[in-house]
Each structure stands twice: as C-alpha cells, then as structure tokens.
N, C-alpha and C. Protein backbone atom coordinates (compact mmCIF):
# COMPACT_ATOMS: atom_id res chain seq x y z
N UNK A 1 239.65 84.89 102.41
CA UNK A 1 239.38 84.97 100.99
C UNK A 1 238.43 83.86 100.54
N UNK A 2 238.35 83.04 101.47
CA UNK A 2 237.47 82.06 100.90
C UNK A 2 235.56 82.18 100.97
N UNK A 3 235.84 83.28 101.79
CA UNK A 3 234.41 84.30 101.37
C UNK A 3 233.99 84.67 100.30
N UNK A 4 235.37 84.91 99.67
CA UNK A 4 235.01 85.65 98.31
C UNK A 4 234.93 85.00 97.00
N UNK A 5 235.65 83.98 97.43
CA UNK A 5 235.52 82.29 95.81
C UNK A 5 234.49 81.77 96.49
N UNK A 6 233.48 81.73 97.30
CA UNK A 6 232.72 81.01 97.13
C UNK A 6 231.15 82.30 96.76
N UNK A 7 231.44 84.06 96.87
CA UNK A 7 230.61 84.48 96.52
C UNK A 7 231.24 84.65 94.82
N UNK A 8 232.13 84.62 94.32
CA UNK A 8 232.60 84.81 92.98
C UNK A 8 231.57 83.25 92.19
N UNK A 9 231.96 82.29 92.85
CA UNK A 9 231.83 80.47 92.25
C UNK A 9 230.18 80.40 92.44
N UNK A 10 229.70 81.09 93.58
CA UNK A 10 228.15 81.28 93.48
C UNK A 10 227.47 80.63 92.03
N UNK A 11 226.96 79.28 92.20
CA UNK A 11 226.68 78.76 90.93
C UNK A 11 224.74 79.11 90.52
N UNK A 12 224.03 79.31 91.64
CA UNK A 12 222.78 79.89 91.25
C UNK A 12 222.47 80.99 91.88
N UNK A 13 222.01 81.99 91.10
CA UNK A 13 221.40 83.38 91.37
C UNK A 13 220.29 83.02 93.14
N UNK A 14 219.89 81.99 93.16
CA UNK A 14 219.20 82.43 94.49
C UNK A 14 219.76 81.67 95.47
N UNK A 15 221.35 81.80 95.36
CA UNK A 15 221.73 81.45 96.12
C UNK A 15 223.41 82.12 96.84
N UNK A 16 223.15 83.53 95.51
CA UNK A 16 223.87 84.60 95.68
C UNK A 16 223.89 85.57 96.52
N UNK A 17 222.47 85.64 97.37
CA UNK A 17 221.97 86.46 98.62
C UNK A 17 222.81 85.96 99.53
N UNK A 18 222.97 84.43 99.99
CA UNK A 18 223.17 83.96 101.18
C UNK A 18 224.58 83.88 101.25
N UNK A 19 225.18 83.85 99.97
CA UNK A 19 227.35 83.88 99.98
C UNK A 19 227.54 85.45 99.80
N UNK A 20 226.26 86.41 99.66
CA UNK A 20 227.10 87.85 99.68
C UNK A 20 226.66 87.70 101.30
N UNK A 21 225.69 87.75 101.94
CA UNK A 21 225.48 87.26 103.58
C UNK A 21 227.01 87.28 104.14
N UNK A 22 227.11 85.76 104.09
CA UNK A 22 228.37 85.42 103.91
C UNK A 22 229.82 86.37 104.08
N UNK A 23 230.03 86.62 102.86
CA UNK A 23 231.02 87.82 102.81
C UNK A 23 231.18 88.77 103.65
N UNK A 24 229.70 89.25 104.26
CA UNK A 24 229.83 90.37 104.36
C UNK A 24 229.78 90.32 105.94
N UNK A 25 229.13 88.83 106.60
CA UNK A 25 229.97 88.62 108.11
C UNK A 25 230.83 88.46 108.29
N UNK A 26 231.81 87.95 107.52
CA UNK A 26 233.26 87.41 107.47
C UNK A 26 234.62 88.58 106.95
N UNK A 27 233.79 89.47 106.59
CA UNK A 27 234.35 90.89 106.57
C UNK A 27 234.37 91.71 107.32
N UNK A 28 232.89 91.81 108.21
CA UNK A 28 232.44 92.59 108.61
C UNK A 28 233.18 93.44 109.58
N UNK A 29 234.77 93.55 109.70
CA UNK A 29 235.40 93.92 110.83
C UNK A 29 235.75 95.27 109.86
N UNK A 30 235.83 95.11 108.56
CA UNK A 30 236.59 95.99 107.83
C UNK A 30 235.55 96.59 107.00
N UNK A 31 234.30 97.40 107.71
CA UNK A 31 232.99 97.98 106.99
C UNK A 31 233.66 98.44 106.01
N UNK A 32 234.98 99.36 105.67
CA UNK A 32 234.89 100.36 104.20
C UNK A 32 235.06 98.93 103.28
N UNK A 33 235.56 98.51 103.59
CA UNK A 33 235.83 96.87 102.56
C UNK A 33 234.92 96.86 101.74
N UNK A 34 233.89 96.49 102.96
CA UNK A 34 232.90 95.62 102.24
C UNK A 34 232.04 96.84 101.47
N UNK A 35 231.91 97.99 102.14
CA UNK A 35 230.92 98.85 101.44
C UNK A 35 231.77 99.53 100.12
N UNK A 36 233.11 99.47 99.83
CA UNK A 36 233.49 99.40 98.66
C UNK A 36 233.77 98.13 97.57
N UNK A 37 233.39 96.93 97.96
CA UNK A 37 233.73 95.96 96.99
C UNK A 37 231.56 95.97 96.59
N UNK A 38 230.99 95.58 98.04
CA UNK A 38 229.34 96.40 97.31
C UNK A 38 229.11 97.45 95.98
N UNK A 39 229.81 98.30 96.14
CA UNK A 39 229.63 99.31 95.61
C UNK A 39 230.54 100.01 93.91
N UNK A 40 231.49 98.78 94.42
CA UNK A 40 232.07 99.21 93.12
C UNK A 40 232.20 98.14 92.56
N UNK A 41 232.05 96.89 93.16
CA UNK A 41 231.85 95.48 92.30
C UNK A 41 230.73 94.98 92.16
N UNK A 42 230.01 94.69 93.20
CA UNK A 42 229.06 93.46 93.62
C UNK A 42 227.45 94.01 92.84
N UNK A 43 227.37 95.50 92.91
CA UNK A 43 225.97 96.03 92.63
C UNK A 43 226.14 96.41 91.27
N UNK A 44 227.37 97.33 90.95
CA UNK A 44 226.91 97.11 89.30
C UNK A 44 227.48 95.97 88.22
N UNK A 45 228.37 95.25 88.65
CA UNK A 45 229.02 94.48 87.46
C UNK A 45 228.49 92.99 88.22
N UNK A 46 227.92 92.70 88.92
CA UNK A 46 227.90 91.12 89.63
C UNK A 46 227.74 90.39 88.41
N UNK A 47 226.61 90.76 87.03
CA UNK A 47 226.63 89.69 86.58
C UNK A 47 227.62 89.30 85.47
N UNK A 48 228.78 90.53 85.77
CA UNK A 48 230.14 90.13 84.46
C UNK A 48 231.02 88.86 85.19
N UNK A 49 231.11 89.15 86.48
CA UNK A 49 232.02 87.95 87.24
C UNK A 49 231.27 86.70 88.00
N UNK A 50 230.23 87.07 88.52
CA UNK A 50 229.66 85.86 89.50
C UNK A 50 229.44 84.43 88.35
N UNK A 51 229.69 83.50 88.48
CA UNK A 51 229.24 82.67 88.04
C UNK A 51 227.56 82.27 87.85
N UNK A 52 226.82 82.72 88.63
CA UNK A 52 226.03 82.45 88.56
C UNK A 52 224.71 83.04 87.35
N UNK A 53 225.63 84.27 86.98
CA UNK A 53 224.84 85.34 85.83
C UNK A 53 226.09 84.66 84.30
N UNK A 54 227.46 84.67 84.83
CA UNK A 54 228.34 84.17 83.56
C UNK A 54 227.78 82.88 83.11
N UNK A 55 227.41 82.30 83.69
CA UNK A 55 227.08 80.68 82.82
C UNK A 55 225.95 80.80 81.79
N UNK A 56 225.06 81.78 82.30
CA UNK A 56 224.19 81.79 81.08
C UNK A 56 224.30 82.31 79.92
N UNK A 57 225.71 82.79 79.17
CA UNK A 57 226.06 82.87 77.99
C UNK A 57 226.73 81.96 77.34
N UNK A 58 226.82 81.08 76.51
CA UNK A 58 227.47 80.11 75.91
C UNK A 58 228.66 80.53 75.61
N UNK A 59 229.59 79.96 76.10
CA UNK A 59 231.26 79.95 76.52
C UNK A 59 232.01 79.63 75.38
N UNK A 60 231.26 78.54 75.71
CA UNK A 60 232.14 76.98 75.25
C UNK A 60 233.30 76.82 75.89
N UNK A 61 233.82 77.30 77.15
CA UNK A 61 234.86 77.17 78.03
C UNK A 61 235.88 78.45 77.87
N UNK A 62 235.41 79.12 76.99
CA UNK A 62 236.51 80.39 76.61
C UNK A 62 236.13 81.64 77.39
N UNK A 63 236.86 81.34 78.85
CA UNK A 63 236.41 82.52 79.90
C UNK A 63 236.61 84.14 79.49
N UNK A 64 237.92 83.94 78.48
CA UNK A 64 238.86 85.41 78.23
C UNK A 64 238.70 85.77 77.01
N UNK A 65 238.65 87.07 76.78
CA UNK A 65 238.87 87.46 75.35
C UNK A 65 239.61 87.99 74.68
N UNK A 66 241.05 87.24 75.34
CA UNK A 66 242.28 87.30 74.55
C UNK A 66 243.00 85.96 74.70
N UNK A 67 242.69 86.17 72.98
CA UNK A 67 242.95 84.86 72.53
C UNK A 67 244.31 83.82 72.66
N UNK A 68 245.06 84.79 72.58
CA UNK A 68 246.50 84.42 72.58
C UNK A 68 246.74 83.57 74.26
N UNK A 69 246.50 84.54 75.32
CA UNK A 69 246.63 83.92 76.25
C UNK A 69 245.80 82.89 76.57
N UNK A 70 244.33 82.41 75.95
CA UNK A 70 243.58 81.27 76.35
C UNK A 70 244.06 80.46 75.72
N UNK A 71 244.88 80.53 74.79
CA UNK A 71 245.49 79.83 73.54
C UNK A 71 246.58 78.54 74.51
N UNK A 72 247.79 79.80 75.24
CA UNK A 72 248.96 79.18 76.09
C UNK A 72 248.32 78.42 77.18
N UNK A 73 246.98 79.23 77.82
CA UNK A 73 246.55 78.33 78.69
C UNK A 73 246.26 76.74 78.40
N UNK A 74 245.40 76.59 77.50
CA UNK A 74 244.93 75.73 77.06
C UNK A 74 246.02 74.66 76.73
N UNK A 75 247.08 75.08 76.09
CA UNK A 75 248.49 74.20 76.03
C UNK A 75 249.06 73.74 76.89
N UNK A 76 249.20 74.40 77.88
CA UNK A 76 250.33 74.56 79.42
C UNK A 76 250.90 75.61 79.40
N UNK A 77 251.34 76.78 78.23
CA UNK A 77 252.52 77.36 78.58
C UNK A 77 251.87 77.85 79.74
N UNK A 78 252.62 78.83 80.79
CA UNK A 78 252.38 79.20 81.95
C UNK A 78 253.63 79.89 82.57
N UNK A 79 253.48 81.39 82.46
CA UNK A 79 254.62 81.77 82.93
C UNK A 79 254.65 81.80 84.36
C-alpha cells in the first residue's frame, strides 16, 4: 500500500508519471488491479484526489465538505 500513499501524496504533477510507474510495478502481479484502479480512478478523477492537482485550490486546510465532521476532527473527537 505504500505504492499507493505515495502515488495519492504525489506532491508535483511531473512527478505523478514516475509514482503511477511505481504503482503499477509493485502491483504488477495483480494486472485486473491495476487496470481497474487506472481506469476507474487514476484517468478520470486523478485530479479530485492526487495531491498534486488538490493543492491548487485554496483549502485553507478544509480537506472535507462536511462540516460537522471536520469540525470533531479539528477538536479531537474521534470515534
């Protein structure tokens, strides 16, 4: 899994080629895997999760858009 937080944490776009690389040797035993996380994650939504497309909207640290739970986070609660 640590294939996959470091292609998720991917902090610059040209450097997102070489951690999907990455992934996809360190997978590579389990082809439907990878050609379904390609295909239903990585090619159309990459830039809702990768870090490297998320940072360029101004946050201000508020990853979620429910409020309530960034709310508890932000406190500690934590179930």
């Amino acid at each position: 899994m640590d294939a996959w937080g470091s292609l998720v944490d991917c902090p610059f776009e040209h450097q997102f080629d070489d951690c999907l690389k990455k992934f996809e040797i360190v997978w590579s035993p389990w082809s439907m895997f990878v050609d379904y996380v390609n295909q239903t994650w990585i090619i159309p939504h990459k830039e809702k999760f990768v870090k490297a497309w998320r940072n360029k909207v101004m946050h201000l640290g508020n990853t979620t858009t429910n409020r309530y739970e960034n709310c508890h986070f932000l406190l500690g609660f934590r179930n």
